[in-house]
PDB file of N, CA and C in Angstrom:
ATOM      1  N   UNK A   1     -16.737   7.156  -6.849  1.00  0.00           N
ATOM      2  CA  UNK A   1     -15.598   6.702  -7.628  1.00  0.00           C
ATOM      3  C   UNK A   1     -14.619   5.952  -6.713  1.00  0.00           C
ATOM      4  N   UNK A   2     -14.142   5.117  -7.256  1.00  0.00           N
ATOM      5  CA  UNK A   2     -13.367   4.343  -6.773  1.00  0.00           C
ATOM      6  C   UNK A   2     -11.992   4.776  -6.497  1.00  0.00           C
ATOM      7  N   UNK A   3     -11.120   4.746  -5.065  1.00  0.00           N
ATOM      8  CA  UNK A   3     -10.211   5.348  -4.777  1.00  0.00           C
ATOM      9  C   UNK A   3      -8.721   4.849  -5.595  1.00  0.00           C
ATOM     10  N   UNK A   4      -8.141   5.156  -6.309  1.00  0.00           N
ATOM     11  CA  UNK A   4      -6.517   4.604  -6.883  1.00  0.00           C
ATOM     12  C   UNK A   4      -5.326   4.584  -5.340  1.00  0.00           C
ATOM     13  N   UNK A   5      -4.679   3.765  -5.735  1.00  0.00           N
ATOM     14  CA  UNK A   5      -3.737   3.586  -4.881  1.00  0.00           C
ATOM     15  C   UNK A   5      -1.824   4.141  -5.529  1.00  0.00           C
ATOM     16  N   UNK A   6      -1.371   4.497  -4.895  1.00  0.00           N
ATOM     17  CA  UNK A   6       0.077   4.848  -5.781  1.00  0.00           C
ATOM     18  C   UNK A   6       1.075   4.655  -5.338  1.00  0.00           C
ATOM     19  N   UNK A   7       2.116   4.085  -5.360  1.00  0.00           N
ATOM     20  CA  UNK A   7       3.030   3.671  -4.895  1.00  0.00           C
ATOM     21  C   UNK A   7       4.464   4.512  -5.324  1.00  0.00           C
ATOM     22  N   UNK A   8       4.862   5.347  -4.346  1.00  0.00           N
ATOM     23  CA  UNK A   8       6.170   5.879  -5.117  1.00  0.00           C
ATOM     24  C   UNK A   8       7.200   5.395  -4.687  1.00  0.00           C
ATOM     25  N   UNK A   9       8.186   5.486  -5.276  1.00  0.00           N
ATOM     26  CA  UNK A   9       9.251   4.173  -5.551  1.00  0.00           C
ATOM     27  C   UNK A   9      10.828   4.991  -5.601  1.00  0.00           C
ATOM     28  N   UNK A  10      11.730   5.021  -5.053  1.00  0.00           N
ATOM     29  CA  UNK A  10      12.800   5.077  -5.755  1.00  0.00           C
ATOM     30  C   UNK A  10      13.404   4.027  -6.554  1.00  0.00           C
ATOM     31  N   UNK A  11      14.167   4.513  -7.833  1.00  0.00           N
ATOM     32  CA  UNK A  11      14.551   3.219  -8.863  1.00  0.00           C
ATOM     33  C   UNK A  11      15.724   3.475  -8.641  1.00  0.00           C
ATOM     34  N   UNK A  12      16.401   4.275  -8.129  1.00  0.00           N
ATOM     35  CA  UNK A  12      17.955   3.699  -7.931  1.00  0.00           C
ATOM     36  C   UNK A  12      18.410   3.247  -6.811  1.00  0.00           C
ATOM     37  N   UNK A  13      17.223   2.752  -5.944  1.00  0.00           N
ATOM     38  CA  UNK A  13      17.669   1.904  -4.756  1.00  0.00           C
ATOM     39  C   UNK A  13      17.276   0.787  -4.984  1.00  0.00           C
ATOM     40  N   UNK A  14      16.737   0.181  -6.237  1.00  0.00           N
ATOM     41  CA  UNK A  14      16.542  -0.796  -6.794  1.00  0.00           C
ATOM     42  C   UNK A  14      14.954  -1.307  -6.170  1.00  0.00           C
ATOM     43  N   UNK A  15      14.053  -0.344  -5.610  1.00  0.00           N
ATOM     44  CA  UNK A  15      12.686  -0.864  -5.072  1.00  0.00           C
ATOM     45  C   UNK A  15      11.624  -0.931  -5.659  1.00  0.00           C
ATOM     46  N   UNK A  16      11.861  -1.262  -7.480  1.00  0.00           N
ATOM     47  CA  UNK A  16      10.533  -1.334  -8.138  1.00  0.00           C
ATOM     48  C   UNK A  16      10.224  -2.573  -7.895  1.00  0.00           C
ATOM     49  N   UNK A  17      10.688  -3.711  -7.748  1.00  0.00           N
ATOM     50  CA  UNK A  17      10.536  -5.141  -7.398  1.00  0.00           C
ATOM     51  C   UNK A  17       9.394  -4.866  -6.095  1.00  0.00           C
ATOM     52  N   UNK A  18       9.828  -4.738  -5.187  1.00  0.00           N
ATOM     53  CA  UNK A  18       9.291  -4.263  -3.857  1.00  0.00           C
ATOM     54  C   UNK A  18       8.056  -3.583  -4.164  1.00  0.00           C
ATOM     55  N   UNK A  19       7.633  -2.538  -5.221  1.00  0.00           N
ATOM     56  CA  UNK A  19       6.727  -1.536  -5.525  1.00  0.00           C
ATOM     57  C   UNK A  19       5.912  -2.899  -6.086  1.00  0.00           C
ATOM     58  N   UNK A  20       6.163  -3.341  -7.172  1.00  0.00           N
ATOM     59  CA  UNK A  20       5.398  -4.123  -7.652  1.00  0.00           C
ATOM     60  C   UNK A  20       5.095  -5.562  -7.079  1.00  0.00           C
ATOM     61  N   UNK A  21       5.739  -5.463  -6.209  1.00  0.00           N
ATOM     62  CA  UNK A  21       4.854  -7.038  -5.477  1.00  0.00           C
ATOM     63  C   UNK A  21       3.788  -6.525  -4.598  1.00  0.00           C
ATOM     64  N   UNK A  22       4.016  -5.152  -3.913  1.00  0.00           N
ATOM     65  CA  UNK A  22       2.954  -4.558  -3.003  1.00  0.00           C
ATOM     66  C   UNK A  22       1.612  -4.036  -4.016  1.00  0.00           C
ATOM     67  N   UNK A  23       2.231  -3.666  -5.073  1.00  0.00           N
ATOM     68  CA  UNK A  23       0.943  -3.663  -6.320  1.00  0.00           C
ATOM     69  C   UNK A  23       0.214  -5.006  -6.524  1.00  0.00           C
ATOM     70  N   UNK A  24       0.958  -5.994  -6.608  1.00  0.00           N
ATOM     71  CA  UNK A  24       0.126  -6.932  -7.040  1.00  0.00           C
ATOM     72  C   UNK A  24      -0.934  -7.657  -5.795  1.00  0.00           C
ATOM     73  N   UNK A  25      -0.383  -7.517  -4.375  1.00  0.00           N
ATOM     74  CA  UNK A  25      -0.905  -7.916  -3.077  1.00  0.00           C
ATOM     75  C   UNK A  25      -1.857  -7.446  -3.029  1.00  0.00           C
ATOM     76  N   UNK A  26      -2.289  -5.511  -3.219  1.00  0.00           N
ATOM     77  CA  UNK A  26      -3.383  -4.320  -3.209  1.00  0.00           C
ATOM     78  C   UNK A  26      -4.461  -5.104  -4.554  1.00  0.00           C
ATOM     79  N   UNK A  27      -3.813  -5.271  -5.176  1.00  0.00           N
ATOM     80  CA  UNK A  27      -4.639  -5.504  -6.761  1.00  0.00           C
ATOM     81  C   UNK A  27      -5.795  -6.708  -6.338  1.00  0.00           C
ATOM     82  N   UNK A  28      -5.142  -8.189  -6.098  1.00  0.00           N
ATOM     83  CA  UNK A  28      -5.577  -9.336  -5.247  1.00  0.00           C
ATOM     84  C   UNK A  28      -6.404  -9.295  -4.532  1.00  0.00           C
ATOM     85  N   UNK A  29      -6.028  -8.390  -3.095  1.00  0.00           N
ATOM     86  CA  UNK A  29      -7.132  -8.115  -2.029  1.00  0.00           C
ATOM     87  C   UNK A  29      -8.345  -7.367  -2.457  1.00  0.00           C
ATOM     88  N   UNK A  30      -8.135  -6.281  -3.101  1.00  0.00           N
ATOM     89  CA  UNK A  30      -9.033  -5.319  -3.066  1.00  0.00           C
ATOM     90  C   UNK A  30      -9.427  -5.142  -4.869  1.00  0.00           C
ATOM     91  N   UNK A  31      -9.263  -6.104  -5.413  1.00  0.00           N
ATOM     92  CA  UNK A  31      -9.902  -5.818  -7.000  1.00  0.00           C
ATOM     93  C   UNK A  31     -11.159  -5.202  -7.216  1.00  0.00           C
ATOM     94  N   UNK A  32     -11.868  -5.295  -6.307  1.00  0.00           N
ATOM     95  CA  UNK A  32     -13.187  -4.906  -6.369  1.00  0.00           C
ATOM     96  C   UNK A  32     -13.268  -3.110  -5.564  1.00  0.00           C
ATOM     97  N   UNK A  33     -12.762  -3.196  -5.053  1.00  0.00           N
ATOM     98  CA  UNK A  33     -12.519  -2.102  -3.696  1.00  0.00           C
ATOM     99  C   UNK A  33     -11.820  -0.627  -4.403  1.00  0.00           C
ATOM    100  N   UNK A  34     -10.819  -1.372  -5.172  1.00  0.00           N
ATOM    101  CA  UNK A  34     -10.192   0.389  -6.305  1.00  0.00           C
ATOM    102  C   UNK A  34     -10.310   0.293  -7.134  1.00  0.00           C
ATOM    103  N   UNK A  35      -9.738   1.457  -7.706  1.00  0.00           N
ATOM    104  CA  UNK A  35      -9.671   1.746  -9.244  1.00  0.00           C
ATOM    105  C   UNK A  35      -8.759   1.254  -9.642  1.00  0.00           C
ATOM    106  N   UNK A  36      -7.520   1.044  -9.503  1.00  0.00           N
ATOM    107  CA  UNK A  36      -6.208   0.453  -9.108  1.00  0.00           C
ATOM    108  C   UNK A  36      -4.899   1.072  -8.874  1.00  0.00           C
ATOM    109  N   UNK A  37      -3.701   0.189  -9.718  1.00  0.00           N
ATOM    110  CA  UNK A  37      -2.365   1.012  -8.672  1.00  0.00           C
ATOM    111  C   UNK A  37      -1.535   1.252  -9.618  1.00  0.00           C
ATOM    112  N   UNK A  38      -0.874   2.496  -9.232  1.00  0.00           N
ATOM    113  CA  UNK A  38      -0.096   3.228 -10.059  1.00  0.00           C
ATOM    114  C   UNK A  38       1.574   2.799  -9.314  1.00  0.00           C
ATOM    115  N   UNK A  39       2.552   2.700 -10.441  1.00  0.00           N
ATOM    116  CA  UNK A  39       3.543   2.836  -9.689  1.00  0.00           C
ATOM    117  C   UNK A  39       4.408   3.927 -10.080  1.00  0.00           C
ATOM    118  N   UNK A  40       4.922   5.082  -9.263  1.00  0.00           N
ATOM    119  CA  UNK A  40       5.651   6.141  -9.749  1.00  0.00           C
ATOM    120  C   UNK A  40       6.542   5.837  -8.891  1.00  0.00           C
ATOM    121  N   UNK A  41       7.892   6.621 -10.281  1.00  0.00           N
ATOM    122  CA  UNK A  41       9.116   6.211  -9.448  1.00  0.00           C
ATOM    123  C   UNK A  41       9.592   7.645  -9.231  1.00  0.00           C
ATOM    124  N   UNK A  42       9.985   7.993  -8.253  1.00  0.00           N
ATOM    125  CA  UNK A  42      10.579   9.091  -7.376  1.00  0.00           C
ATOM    126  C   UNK A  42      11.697   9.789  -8.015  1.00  0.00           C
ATOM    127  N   UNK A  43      11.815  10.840  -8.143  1.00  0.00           N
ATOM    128  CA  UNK A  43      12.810  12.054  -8.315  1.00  0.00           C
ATOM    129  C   UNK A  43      14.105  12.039  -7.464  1.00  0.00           C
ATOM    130  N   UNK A  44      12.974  11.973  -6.263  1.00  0.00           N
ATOM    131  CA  UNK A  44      14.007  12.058  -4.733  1.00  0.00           C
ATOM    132  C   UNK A  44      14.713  10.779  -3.984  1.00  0.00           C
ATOM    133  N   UNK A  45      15.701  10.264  -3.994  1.00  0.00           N
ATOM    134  CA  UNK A  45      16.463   9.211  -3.453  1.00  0.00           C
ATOM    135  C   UNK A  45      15.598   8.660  -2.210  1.00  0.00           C
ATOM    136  N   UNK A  46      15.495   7.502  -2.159  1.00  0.00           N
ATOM    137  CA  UNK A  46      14.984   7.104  -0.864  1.00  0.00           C
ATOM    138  C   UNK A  46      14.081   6.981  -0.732  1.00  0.00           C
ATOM    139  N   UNK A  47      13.223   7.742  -1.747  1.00  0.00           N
ATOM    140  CA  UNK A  47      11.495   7.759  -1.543  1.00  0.00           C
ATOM    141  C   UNK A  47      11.168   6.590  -1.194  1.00  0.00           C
ATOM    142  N   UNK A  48       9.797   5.884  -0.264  1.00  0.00           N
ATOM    143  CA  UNK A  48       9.225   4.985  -0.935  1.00  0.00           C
ATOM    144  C   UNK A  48       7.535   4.934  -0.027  1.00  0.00           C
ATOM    145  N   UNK A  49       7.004   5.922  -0.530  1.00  0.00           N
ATOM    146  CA  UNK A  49       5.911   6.303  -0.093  1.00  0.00           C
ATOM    147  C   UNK A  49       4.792   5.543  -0.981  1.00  0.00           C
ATOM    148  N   UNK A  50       3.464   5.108   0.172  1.00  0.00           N
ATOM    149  CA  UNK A  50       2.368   5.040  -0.763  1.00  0.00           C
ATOM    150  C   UNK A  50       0.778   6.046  -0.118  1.00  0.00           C
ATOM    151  N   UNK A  51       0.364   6.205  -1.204  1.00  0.00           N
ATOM    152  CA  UNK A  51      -0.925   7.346  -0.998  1.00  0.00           C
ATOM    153  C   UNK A  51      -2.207   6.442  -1.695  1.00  0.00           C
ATOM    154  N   UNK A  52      -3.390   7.172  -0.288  1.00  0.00           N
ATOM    155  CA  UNK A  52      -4.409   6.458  -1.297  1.00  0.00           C
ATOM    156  C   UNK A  52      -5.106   7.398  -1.922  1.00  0.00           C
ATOM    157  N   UNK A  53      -5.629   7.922  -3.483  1.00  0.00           N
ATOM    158  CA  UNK A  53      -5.837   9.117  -3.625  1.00  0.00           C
ATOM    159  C   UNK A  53      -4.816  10.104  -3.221  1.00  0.00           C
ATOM    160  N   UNK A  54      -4.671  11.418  -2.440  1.00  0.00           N
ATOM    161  CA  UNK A  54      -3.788  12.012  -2.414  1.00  0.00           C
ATOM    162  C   UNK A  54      -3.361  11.817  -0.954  1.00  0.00           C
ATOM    163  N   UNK A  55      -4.126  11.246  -0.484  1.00  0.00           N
ATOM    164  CA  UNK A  55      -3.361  11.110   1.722  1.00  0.00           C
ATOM    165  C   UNK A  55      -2.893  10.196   1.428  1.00  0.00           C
ATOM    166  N   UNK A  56      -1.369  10.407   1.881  1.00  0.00           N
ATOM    167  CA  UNK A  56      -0.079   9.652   2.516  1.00  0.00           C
ATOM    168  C   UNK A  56      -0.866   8.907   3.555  1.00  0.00           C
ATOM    169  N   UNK A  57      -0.180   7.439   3.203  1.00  0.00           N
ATOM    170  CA  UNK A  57      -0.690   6.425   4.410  1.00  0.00           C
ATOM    171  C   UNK A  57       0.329   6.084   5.090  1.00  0.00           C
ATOM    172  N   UNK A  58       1.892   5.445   3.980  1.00  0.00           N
ATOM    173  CA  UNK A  58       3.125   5.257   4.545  1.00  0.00           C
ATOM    174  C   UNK A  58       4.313   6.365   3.753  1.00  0.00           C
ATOM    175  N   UNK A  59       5.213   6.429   4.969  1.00  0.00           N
ATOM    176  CA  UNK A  59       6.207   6.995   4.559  1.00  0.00           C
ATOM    177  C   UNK A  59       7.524   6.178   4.730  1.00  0.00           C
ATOM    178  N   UNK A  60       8.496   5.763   4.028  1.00  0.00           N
ATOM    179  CA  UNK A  60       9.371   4.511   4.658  1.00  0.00           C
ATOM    180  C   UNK A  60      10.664   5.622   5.936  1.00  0.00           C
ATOM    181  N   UNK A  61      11.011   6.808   5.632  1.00  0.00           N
ATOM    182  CA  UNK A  61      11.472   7.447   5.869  1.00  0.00           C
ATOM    183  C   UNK A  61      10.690   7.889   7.146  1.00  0.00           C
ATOM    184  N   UNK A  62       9.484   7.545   7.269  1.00  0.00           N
ATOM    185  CA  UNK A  62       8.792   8.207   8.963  1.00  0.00           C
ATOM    186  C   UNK A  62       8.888   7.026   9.642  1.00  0.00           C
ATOM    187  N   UNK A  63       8.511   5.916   8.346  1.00  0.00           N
ATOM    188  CA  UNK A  63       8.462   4.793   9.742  1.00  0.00           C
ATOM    189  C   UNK A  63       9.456   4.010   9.952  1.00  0.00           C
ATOM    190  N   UNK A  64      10.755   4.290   9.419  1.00  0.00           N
ATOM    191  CA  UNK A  64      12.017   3.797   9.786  1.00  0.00           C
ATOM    192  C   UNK A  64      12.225   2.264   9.251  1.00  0.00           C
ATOM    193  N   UNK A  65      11.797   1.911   7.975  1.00  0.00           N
ATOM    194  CA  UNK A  65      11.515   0.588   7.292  1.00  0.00           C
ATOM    195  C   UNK A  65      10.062   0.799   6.229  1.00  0.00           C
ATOM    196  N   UNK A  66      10.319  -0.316   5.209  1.00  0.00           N
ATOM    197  CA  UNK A  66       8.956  -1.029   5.114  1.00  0.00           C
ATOM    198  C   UNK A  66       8.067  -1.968   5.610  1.00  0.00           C
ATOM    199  N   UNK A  67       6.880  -1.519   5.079  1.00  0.00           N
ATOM    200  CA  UNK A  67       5.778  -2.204   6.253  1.00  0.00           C
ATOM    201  C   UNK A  67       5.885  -3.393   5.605  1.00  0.00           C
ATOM    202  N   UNK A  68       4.886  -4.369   6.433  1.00  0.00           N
ATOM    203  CA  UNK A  68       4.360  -5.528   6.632  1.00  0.00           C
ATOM    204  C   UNK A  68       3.166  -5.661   5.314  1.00  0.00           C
ATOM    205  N   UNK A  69       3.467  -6.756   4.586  1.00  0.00           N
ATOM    206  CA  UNK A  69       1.804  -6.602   3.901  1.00  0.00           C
ATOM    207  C   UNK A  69       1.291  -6.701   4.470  1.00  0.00           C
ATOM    208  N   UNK A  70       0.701  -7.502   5.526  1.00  0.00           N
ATOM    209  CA  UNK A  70      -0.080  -7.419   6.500  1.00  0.00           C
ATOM    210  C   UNK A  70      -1.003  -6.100   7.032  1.00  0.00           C
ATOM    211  N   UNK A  71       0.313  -5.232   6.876  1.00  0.00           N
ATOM    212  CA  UNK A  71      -0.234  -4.049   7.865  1.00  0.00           C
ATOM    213  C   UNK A  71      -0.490  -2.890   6.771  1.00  0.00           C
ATOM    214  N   UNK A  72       0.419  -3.072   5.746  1.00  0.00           N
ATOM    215  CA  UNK A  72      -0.248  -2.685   4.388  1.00  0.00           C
ATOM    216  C   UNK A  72      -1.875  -3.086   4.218  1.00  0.00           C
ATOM    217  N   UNK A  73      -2.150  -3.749   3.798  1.00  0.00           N
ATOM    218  CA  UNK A  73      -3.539  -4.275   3.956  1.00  0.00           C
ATOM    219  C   UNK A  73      -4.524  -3.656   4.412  1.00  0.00           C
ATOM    220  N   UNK A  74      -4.270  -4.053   6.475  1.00  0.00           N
ATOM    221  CA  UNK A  74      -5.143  -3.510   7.034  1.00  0.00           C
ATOM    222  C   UNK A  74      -5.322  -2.363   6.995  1.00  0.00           C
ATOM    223  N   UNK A  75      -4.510  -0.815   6.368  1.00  0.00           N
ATOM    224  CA  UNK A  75      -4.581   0.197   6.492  1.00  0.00           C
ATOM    225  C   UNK A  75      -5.540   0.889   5.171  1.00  0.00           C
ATOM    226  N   UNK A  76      -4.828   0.183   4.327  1.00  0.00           N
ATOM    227  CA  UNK A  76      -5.739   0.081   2.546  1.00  0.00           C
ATOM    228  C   UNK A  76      -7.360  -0.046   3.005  1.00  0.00           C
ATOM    229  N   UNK A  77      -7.652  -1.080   3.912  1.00  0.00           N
ATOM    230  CA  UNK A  77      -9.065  -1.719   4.430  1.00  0.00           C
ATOM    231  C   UNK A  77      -9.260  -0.708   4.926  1.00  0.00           C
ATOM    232  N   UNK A  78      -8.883  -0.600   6.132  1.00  0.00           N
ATOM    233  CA  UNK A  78      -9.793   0.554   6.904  1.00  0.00           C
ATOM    234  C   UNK A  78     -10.008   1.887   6.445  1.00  0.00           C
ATOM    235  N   UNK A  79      -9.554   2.189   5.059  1.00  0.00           N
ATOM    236  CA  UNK A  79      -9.613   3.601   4.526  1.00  0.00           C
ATOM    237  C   UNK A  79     -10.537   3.205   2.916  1.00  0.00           C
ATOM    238  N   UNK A  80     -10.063   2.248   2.492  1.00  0.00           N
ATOM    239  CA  UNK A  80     -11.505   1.765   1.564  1.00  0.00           C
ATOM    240  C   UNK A  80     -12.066   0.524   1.628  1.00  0.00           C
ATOM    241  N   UNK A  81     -12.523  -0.314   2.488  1.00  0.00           N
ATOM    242  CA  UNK A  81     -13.626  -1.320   2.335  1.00  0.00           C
ATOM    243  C   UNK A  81     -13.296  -1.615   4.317  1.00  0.00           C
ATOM    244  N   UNK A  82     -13.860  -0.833   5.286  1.00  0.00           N
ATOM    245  CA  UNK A  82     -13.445  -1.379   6.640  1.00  0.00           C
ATOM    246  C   UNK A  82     -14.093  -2.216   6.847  1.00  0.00           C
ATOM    247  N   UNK A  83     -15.778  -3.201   6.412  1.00  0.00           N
ATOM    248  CA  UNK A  83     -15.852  -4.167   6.538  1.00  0.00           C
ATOM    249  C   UNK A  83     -15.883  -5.274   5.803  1.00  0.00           C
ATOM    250  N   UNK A  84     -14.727  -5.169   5.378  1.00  0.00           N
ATOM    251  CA  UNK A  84     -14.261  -6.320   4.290  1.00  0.00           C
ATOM    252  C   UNK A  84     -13.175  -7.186   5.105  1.00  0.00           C
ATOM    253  N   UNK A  85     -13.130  -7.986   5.325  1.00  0.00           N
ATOM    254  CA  UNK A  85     -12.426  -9.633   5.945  1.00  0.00           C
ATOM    255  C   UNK A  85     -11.053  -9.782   5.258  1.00  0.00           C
ATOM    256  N   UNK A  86     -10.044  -9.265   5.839  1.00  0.00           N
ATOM    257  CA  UNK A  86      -8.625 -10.264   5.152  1.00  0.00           C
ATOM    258  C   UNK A  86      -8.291 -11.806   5.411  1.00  0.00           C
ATOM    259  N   UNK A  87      -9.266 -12.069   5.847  1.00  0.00           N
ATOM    260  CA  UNK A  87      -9.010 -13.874   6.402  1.00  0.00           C
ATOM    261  C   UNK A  87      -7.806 -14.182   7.379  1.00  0.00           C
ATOM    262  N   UNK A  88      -6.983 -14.882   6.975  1.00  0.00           N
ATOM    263  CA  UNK A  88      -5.934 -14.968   7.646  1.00  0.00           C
ATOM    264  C   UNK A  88      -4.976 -13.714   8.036  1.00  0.00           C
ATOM    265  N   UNK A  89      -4.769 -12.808   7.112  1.00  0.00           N
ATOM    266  CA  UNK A  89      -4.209 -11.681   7.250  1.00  0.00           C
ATOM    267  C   UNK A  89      -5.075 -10.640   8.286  1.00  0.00           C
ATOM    268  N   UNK A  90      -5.713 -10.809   9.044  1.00  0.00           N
ATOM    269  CA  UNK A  90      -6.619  -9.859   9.247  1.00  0.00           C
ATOM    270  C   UNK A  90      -5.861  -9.957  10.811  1.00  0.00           C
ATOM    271  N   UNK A  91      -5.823  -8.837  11.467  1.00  0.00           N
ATOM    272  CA  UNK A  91      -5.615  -8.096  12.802  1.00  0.00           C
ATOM    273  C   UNK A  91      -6.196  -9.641  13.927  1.00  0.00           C
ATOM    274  N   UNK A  92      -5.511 -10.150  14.783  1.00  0.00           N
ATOM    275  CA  UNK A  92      -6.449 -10.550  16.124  1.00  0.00           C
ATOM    276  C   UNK A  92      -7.312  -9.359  16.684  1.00  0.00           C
ATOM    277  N   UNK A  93      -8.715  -9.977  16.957  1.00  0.00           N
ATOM    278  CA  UNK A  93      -9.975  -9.087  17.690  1.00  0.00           C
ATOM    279  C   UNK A  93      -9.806  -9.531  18.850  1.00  0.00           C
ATOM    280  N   UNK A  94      -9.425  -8.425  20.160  1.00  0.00           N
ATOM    281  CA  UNK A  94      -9.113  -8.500  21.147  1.00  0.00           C
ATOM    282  C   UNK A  94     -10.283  -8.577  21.855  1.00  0.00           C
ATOM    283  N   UNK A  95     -10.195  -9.833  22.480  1.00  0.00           N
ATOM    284  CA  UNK A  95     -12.077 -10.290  23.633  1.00  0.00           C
ATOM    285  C   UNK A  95     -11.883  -9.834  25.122  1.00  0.00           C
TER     286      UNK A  95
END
């Protein structure tokens, strides 16, 4: 089965905008790769966590900001499709 992605959100810091552009980036890359993306909005102020299935990947509160799509991405990849190609977005391979 195909893994869902979830995005939790606080809505009174105004970050469903933010939730849903990182939904639509996950959706794009990986249409084939999930089941797709949920967006829940948080209880708790500040939230703005995303999980794939039930493991926490980001926490905005651990990592002192939001991420990078970029680095969004590569983390989504390496936990469901690691040899799948982001093209331009993809990590430099160190020679």
């Amino acid at each position: 089965m195909k893994p869902n992605i979830t995005v939790e959100y606080c809505p009174k810091c105004g970050w469903m905008l933010r939730s849903a552009y990182f939904a639509q980036e996950l959706l794009t890359t990986f249409s084939e790769d999930i089941y797709g993306v949920t967006l829940k909005p948080s209880e708790t102020s500040g939230t703005f966590k995303i999980f794939i299935d039930e493991a926490e990947i980001f926490d905005r509160k651990a990592a002192g900001g939001f991420p990078e799509i970029k680095e969004l991405k590569q983390k989504v990849r390496d936990m469901v499709a690691p040899g799948k190609s982001l093209g331009h977005s993809d990590r430099k391979q160190e020679q």
